[in-house]
N, C-alpha and C. Protein backbone atom coordinates (compact mmCIF):
# COMPACT_ATOMS: atom_id res chain seq x y z
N UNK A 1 94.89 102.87 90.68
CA UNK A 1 93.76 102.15 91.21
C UNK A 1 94.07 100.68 91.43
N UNK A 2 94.62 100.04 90.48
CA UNK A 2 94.92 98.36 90.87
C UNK A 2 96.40 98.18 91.89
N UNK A 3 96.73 98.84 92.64
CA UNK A 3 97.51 98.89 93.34
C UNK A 3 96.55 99.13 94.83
N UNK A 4 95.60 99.36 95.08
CA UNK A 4 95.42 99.42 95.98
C UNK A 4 95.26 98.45 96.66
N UNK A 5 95.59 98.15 97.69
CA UNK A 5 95.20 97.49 98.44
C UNK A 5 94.24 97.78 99.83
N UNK A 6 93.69 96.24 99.91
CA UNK A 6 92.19 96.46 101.06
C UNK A 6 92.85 96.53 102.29
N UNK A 7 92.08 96.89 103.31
CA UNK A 7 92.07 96.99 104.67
C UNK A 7 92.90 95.85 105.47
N UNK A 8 94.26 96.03 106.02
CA UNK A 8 94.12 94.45 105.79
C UNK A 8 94.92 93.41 105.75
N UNK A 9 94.33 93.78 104.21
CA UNK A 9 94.90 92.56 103.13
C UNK A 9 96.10 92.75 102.95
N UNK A 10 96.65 91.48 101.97
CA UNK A 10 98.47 92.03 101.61
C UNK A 10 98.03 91.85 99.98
N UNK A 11 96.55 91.45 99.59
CA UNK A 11 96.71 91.17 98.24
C UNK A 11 96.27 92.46 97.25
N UNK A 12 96.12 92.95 96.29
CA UNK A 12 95.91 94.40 96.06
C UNK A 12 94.97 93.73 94.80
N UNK A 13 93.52 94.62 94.21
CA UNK A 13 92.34 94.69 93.48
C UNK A 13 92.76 93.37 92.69
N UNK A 14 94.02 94.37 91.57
CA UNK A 14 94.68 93.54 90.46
C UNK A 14 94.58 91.61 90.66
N UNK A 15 95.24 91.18 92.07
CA UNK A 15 95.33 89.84 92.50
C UNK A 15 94.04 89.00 92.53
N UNK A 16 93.16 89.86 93.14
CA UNK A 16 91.78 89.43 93.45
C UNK A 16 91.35 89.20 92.02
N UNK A 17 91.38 89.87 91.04
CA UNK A 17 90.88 89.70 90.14
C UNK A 17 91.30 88.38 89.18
N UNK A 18 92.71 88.16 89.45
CA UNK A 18 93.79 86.99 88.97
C UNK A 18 93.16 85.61 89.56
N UNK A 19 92.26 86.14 91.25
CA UNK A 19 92.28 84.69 91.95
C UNK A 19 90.44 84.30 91.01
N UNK A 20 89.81 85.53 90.48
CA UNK A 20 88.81 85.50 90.07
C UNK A 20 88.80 84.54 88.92
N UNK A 21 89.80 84.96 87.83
CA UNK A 21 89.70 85.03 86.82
C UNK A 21 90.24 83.32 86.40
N UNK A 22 91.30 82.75 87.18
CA UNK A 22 91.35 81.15 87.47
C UNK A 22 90.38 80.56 87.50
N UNK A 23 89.17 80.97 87.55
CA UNK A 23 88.02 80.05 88.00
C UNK A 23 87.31 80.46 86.70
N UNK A 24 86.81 81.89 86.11
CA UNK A 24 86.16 82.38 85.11
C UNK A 24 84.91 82.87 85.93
N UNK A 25 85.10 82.97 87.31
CA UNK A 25 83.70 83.76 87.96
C UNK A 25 84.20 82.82 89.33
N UNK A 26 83.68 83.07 90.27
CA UNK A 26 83.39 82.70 91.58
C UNK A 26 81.93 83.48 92.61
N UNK A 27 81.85 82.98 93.55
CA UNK A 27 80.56 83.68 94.18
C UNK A 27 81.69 84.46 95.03
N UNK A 28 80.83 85.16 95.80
CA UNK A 28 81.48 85.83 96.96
C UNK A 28 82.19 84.95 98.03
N UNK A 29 81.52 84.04 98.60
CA UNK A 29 81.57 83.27 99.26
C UNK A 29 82.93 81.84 98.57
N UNK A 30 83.05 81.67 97.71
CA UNK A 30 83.95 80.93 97.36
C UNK A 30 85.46 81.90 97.26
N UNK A 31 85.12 83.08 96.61
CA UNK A 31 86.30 84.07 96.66
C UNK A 31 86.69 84.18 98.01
N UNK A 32 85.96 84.30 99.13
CA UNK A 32 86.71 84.08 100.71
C UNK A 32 87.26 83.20 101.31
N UNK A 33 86.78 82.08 100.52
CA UNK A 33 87.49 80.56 100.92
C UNK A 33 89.29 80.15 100.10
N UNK A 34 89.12 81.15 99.05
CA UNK A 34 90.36 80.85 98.25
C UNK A 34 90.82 82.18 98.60
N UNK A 35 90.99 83.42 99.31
CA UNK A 35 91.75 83.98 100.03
C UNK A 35 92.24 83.50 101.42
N UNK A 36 91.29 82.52 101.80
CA UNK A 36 91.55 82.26 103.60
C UNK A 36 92.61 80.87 103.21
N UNK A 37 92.62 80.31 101.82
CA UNK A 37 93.49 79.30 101.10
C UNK A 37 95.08 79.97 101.55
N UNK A 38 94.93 81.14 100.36
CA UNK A 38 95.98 81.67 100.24
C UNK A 38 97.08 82.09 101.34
N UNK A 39 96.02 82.31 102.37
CA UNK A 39 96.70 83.19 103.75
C UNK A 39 97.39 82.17 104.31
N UNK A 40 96.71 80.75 104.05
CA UNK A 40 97.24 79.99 105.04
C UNK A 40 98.99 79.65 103.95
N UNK A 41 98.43 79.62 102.53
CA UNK A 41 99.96 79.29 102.06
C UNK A 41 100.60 80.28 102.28
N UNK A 42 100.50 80.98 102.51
CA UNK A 42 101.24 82.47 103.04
C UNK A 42 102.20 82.43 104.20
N UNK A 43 101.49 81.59 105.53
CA UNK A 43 101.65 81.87 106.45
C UNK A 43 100.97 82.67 107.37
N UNK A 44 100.25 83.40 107.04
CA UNK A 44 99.31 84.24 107.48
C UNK A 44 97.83 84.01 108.07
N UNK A 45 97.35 84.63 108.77
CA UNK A 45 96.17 84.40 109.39
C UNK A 45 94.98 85.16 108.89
N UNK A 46 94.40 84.07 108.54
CA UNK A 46 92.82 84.70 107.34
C UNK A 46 92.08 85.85 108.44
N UNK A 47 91.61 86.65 107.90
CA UNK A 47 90.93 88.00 108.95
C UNK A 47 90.04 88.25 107.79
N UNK A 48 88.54 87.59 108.11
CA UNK A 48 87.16 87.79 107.57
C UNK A 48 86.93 89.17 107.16
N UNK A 49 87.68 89.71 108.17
CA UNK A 49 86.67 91.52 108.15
C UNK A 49 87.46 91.96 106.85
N UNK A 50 88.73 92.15 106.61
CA UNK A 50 90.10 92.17 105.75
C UNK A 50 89.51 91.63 104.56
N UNK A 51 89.05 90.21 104.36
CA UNK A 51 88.95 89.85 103.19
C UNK A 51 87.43 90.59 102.80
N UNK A 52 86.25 90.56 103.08
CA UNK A 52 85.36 91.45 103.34
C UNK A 52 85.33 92.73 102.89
N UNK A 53 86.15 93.53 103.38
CA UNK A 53 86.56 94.75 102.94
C UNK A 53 87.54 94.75 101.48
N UNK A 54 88.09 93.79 101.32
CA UNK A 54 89.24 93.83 100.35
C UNK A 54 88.30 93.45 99.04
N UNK A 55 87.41 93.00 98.59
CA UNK A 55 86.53 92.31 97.98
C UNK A 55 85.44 93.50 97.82
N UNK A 56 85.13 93.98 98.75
CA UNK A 56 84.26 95.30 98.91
C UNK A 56 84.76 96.49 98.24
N UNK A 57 85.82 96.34 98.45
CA UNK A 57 86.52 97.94 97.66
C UNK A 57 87.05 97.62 96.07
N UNK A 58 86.84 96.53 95.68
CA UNK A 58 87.73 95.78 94.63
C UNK A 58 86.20 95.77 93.28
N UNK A 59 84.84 95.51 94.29
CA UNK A 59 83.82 95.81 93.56
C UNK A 59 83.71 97.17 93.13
N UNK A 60 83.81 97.81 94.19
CA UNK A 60 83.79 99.34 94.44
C UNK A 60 84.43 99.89 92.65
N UNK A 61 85.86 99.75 93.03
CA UNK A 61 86.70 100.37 92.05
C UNK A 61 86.56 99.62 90.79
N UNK A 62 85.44 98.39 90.33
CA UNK A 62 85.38 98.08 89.22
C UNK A 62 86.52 97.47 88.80
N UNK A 63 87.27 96.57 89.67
CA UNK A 63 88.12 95.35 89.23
C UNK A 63 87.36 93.86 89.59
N UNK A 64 86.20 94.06 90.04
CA UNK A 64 85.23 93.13 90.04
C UNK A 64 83.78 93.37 89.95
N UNK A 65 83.60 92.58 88.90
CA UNK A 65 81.55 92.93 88.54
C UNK A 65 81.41 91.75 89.12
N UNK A 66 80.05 91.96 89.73
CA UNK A 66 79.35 91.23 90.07
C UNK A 66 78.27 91.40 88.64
N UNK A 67 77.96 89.82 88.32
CA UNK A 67 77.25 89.17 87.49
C UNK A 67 75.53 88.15 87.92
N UNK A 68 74.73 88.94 87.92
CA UNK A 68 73.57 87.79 88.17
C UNK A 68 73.76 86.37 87.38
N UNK A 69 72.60 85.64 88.22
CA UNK A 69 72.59 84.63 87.32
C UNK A 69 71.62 84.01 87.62
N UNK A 70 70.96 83.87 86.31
CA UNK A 70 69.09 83.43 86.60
C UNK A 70 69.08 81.97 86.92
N UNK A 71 68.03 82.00 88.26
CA UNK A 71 68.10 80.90 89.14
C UNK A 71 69.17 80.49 90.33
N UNK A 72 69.95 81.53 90.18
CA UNK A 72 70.88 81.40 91.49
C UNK A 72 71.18 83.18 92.14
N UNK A 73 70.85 82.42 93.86
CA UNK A 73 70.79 84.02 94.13
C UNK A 73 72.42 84.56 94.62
N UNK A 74 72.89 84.03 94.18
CA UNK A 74 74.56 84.55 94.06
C UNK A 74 74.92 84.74 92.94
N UNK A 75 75.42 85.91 92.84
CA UNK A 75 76.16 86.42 91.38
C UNK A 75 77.31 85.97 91.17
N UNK A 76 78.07 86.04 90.53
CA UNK A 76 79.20 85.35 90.29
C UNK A 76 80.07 86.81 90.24
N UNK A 77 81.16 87.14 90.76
CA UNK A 77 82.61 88.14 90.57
C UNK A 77 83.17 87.63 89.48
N UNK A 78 83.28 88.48 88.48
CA UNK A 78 84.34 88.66 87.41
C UNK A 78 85.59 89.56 87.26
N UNK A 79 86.32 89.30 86.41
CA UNK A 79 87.64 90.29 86.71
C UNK A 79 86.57 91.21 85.81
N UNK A 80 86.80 92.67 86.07
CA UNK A 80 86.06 93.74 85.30
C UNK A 80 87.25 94.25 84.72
N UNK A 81 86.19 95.90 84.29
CA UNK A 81 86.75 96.54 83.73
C UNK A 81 88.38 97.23 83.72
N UNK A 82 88.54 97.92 85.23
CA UNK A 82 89.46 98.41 85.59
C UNK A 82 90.52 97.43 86.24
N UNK A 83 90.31 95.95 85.86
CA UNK A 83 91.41 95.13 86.23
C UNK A 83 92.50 95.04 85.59
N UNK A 84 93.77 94.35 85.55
CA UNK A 84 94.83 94.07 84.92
C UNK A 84 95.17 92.16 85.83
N UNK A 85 93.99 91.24 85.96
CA UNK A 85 94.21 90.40 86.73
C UNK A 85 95.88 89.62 86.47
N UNK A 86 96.18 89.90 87.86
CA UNK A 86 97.56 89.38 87.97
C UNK A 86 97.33 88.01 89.28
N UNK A 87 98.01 86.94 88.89
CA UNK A 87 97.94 85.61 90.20
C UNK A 87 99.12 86.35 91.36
N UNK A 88 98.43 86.11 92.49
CA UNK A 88 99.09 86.41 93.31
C UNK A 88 99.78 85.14 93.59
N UNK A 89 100.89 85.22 94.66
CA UNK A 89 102.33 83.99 95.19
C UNK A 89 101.09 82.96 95.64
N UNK A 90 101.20 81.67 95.34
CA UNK A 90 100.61 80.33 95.25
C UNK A 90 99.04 80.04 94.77
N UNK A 91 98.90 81.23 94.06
CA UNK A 91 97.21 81.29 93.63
C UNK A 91 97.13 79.65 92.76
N UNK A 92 97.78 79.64 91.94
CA UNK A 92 98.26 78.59 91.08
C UNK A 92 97.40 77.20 91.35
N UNK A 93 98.29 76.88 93.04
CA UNK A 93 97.38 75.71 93.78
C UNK A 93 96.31 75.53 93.47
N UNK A 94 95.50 76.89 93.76
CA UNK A 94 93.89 76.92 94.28
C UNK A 94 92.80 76.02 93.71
N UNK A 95 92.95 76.20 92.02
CA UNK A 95 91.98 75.33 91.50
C UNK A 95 92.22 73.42 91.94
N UNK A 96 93.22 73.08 92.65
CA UNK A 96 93.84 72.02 92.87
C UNK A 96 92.78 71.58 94.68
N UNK A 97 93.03 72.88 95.00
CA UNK A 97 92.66 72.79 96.71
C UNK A 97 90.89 73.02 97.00
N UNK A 98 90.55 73.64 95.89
CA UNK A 98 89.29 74.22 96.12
C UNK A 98 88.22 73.15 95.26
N UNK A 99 87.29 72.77 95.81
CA UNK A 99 86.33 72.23 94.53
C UNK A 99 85.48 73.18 94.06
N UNK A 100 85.41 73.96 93.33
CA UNK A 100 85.02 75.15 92.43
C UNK A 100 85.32 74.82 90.67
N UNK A 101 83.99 74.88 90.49
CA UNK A 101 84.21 74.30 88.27
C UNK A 101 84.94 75.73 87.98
N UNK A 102 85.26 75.40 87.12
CA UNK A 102 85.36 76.41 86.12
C UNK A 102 84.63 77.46 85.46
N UNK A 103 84.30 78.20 85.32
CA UNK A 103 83.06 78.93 84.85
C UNK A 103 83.48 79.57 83.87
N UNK A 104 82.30 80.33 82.70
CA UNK A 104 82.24 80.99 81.63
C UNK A 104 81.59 82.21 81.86
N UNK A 105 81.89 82.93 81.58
CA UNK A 105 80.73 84.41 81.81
C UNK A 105 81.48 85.18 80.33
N UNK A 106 80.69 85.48 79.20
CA UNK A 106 81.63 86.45 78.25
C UNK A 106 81.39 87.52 78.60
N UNK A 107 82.02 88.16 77.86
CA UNK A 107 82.30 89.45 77.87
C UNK A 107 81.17 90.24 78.09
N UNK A 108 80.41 90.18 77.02
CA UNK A 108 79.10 90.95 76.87
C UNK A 108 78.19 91.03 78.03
N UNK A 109 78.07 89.96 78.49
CA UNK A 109 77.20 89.65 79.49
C UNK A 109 77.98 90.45 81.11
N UNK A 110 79.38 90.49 81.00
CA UNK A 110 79.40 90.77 82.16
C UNK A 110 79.81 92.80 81.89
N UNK A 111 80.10 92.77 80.96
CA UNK A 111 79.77 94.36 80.34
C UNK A 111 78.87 94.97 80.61
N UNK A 112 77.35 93.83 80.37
CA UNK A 112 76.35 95.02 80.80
C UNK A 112 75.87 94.95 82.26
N UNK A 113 76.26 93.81 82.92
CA UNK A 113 76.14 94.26 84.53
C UNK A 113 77.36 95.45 84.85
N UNK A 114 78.35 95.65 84.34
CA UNK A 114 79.12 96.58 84.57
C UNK A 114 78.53 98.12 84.13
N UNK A 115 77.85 98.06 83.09
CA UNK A 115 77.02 99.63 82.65
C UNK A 115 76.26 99.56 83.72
N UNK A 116 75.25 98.56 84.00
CA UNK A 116 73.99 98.81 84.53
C UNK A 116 74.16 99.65 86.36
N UNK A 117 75.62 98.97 87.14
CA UNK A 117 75.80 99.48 88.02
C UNK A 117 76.20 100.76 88.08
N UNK A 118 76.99 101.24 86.81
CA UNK A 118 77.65 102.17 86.41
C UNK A 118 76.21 103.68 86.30
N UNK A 119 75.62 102.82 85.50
CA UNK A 119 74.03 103.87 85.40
C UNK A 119 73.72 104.05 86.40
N UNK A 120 73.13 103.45 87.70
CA UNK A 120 72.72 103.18 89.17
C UNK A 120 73.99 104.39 89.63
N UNK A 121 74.98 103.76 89.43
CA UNK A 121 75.89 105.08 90.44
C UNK A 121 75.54 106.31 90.21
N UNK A 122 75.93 106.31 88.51
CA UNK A 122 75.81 107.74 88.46
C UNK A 122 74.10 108.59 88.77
N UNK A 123 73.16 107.97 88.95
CA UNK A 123 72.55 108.72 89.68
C UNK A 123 72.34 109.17 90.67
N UNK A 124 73.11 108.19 91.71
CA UNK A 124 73.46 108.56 93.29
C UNK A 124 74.16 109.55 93.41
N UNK A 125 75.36 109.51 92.61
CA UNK A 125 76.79 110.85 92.31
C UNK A 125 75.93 111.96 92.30
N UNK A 126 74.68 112.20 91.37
CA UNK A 126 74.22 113.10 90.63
C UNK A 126 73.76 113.51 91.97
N UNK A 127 72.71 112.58 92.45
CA UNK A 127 71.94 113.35 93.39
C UNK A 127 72.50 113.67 94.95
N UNK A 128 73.84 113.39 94.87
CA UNK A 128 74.61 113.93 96.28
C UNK A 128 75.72 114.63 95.74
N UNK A 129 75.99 115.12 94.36
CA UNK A 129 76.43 116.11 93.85
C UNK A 129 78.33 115.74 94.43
N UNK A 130 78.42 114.48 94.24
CA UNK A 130 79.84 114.04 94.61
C UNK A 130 81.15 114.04 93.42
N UNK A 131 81.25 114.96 93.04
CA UNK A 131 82.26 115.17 92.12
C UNK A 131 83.50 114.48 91.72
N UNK A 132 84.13 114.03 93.08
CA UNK A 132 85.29 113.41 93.09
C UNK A 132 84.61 112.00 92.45
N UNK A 133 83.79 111.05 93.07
CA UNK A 133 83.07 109.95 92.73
C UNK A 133 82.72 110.34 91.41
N UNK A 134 82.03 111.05 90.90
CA UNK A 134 82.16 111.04 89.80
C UNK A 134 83.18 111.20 88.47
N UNK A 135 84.25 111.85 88.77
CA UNK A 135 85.45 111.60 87.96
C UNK A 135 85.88 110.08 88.00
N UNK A 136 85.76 109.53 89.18
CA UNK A 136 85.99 108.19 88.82
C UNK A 136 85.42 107.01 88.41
N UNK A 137 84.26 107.70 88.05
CA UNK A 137 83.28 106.83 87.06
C UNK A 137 83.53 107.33 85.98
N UNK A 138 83.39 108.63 85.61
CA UNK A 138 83.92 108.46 83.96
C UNK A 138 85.27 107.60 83.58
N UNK A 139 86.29 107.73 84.90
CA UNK A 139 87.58 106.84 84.30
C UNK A 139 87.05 105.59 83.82
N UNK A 140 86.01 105.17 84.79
CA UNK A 140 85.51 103.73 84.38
C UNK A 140 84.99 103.61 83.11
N UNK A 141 84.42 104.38 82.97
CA UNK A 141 83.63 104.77 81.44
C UNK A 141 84.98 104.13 80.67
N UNK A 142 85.64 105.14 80.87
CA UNK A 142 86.90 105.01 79.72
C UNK A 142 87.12 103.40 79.57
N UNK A 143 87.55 103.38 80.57
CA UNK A 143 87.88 101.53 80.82
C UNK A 143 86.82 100.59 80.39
N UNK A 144 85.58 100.60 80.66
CA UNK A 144 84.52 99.74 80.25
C UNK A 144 84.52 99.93 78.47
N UNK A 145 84.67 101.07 78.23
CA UNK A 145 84.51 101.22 76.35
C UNK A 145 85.99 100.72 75.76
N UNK A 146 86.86 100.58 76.62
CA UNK A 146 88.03 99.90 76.39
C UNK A 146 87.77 98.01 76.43
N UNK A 147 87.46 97.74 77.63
CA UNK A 147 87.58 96.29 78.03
C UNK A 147 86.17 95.50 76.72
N UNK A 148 85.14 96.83 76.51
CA UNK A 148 84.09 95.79 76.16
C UNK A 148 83.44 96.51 74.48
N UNK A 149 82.62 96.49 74.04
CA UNK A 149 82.11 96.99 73.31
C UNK A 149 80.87 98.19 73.97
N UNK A 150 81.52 98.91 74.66
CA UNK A 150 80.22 99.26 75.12
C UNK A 150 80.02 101.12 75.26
N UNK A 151 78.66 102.10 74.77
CA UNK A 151 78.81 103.23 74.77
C UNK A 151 78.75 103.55 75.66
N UNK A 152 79.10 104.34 76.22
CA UNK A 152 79.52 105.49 77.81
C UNK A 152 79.23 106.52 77.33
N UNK A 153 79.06 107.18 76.04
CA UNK A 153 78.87 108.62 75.90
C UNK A 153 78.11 109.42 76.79
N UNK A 154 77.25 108.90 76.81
CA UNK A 154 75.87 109.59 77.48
C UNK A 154 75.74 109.45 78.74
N UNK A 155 76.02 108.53 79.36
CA UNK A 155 76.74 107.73 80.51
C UNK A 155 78.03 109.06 81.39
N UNK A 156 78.78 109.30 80.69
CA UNK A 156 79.92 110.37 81.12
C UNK A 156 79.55 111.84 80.97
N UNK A 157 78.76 112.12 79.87
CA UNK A 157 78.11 113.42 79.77
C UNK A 157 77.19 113.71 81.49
N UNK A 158 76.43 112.64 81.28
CA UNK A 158 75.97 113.20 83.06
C UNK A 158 76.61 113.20 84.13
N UNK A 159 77.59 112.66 84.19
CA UNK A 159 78.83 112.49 84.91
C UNK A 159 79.54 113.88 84.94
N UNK A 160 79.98 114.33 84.18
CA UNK A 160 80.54 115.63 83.91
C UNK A 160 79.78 116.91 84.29
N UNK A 161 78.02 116.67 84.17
CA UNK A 161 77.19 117.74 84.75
C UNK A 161 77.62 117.59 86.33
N UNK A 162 77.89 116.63 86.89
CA UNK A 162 78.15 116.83 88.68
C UNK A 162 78.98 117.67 88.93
């Protein structure tokens, strides 16, 4: 799973999560500005739709939670569960190039936006009877009771009825 890479992109889940995790959260919108960074140290030419999609599938597979945050209607991206955040070639710069603070989000807090979407899926799975999608939420399971303090039992049991 952290090998994949987006539509695209040349950077794969794992990276995104590395460019996340330099900051301790970012919005969506700042995470596109420090990929369209990167492309240019690259050499490469930033492609909106690419980063878009790459960010999209990276939520998807649970190498990034999105985190509310009361009083702001942008959530903040965290490296999640199923990450292994690695810096991609010149990520390093970024906090140098970008004006973006630093941020805090612990654990806990971004754990339970990670259940709560996790609950939300699995009732969609349930009710379109998607099996494959659902094996890969219990992996998440696994991973979330790994990364955080958190129970999945009951959580994967309905998972397993699909």
């Amino acid at each position: 799973m952290g090998r994949r890479r987006g539509p695209g992109m040349s950077l794969v889940a794992d990276e995104l999560a590395g460019v996340v995790d330099l900051f301790g959260g970012v919005t969506r919108e700042e995470l596109h500005r420090a990929l369209e960074e990167l492309a240019y140290k690259r050499g490469e030419e930033p492609d909106a739709d690419a980063v878009a999609a790459a960010v999209a599938a990276a939520v998807e597979s649970y190498h990034l939670v999105p985190v509310e945050r009361s009083g702001d209607a942008d959530p903040l991206l965290v490296a999640g569960p199923t990450a292994f955040p690695t810096l991609p070639d010149h990520a390093e710069d970024l906090p140098h190039i970008m004006d973006v603070q630093t941020r805090s989000v612990d654990r806990e807090t971004a754990a339970a936006a990670a259940r709560d979407r996790l609950d939300t899926q699995a009732v969609e799975v349930a009710k379109d009877g998607d099996r494959e999608r659902a094996d890969a939420l219990v992996e998440v399971c696994y991973d979330l009771e790994t990364w955080a303090a958190v129970d999945t039992a009951e959580l994967r049991d309905r998972l397993d009825d699909v």
